[in-house]
Protein backbone atom coordinates (compact mmCIF):
# COMPACT_ATOMS: atom_id res chain seq x y z
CA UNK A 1 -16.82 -9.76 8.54
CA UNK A 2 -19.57 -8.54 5.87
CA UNK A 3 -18.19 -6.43 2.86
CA UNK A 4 -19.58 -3.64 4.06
CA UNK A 5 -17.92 -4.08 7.34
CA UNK A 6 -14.55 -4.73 5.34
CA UNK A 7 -15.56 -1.39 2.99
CA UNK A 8 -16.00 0.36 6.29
CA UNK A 9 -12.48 -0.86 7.78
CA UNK A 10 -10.59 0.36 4.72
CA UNK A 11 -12.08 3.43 4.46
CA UNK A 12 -11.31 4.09 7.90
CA UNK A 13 -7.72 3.21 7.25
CA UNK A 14 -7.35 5.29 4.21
CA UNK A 15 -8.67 8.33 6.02
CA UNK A 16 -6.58 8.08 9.23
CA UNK A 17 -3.51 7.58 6.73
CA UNK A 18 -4.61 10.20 4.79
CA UNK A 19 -4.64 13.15 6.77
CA UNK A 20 -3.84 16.41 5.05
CA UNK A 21 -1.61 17.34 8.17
CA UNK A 22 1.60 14.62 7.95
CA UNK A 23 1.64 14.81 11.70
CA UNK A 24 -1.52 13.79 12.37
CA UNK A 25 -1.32 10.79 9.82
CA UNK A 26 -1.67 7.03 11.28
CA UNK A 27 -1.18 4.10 10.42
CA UNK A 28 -1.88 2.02 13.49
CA UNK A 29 -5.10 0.89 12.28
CA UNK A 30 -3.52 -0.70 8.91
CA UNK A 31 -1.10 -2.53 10.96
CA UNK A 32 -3.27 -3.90 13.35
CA UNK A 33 -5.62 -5.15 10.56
CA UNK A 34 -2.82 -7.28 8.58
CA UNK A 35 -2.62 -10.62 9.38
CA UNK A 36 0.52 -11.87 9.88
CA UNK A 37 1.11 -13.72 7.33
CA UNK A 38 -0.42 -11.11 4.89
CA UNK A 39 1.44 -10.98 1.25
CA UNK A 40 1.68 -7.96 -0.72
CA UNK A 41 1.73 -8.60 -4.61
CA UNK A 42 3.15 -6.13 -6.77
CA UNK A 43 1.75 -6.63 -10.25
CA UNK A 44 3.89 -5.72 -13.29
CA UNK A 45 7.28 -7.05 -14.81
CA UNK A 46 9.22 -4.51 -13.49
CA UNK A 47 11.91 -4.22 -10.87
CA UNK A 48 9.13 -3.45 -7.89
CA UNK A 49 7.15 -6.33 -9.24
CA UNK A 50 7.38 -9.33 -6.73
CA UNK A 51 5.31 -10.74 -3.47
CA UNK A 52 5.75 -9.63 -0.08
CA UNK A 53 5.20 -12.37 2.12
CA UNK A 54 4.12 -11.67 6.28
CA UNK A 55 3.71 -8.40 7.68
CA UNK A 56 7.09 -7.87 8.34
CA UNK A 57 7.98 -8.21 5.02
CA UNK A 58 5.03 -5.48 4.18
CA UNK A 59 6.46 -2.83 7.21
CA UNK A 60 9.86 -3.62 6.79
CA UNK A 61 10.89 -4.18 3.45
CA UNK A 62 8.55 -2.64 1.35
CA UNK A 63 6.73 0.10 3.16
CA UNK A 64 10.17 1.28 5.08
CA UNK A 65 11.91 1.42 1.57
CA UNK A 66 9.10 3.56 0.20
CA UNK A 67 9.53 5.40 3.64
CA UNK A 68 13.23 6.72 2.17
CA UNK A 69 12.46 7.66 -1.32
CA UNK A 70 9.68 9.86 -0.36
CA UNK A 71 10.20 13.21 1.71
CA UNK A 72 7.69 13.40 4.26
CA UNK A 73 5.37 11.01 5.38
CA UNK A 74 3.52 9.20 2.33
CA UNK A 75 0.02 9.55 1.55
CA UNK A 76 -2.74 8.04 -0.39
CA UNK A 77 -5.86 9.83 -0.97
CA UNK A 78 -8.01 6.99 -1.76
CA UNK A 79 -11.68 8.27 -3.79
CA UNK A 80 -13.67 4.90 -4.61
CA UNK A 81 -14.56 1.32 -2.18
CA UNK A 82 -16.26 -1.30 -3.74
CA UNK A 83 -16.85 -4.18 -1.81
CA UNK A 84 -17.84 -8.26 -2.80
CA UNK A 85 -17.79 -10.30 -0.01
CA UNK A 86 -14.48 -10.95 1.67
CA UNK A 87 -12.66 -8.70 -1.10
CA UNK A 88 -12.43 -4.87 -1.07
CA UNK A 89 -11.38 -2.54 -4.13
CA UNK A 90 -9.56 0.87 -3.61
CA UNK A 91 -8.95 3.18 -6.22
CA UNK A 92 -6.65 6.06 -4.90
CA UNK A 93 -3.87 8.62 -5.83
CA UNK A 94 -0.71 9.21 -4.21
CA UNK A 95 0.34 12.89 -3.10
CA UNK A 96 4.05 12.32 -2.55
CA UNK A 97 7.69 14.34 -3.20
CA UNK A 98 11.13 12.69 -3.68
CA UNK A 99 14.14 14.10 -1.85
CA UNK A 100 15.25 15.01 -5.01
CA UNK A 101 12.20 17.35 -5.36
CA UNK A 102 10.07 14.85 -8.10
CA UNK A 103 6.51 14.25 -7.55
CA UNK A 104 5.15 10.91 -7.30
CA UNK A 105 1.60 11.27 -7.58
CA UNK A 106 0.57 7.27 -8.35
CA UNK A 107 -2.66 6.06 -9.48
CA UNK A 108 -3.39 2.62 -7.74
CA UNK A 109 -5.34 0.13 -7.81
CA UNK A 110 -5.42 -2.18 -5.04
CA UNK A 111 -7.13 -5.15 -4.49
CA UNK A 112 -7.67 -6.36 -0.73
CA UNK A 113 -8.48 -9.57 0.48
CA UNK A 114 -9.60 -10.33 4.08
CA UNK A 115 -9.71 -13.82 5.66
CA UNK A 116 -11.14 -13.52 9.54
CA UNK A 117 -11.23 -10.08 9.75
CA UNK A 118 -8.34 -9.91 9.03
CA UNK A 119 -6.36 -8.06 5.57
CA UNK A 120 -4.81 -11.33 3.87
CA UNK A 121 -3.64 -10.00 0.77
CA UNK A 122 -3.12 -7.07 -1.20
CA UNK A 123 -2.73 -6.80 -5.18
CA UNK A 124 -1.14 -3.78 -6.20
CA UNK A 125 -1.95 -2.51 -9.79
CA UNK A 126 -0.43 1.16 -10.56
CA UNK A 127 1.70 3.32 -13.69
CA UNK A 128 5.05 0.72 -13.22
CA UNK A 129 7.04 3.47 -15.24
CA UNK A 130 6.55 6.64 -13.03
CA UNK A 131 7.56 4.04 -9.96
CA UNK A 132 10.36 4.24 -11.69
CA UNK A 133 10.85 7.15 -12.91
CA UNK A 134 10.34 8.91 -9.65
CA UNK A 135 11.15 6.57 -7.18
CA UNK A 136 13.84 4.51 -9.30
CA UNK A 137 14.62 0.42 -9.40
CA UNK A 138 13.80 -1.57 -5.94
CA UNK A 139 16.30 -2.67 -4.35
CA UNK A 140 17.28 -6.42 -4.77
CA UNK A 141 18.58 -6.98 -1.18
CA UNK A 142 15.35 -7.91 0.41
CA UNK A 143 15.43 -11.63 1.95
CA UNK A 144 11.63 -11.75 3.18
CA UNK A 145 10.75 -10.71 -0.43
CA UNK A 146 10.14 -13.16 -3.16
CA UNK A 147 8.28 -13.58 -6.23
């Protein structure tokens, strides 16, 4: 795929995942465009940081875990693609609750990388503290996880 093809894939994930409505929110699209053996690298040296290797990994451990710290369905307004060849750049801002009533309202980063149309690998780069803060220590139970 071109970069502008890639630019036009994420921004057509980011806005069916970003719908104001949480019903109307999907994520079908992102799923169907991660290769299965996708990895998801959490920058940092924090507890979150590591590298979530294959798509299960990605749905299961990391994305279901955010899943139960955040009331509602997540959502990440992303404002700004830039795209270089098979790599795509998304700058974007979280509009998210806790349970426990705390606002988690990230700024990320991320860094995606396709290989045959495909999403091979995304860098996440975003505040490590308010992770934290709001959303607390990840969990170290996760097998599929390493890094």
């Amino acid at each position: 795929m071109s970069a502008s093809a890639n630019k036009k894939l994420m921004q057509d994930i980011f806005a069916a995942a970003a719908d104001p409505d949480p019903a109307a929110r999907d994520r079908a699209l992102f799923t169907a465009s991660l290769a299965d053996d996708a990895r998801w690298v959490v920058t940092g040296q924090y507890s979150w940081s590591r590298t979530f290797s294959g798509k299960q990994a990605i749905l299961n451990d990391l994305h279901a875990y955010v899943r139960t710290r955040l009331a509602d369905r997540t959502r990440t307004v992303a404002h700004r693609f830039v795209a270089d060849g098979d790599v795509v750049v998304v700058e974007a801002k979280g509009d998210n609750v806790t349970p426990e009533g705390v606002r988690y309202d990230n700024d990320y980063c991320l860094v995606f990388r396709f290989e045959d149309g495909k999403i091979k690998e995304i860098r996440e780069y975003c505040d490590s503290i308010l992770t934290e803060k709001a959303l607390g220590p990840f969990p170290q139970t996760s097998a599929r996880a390493g890094g």
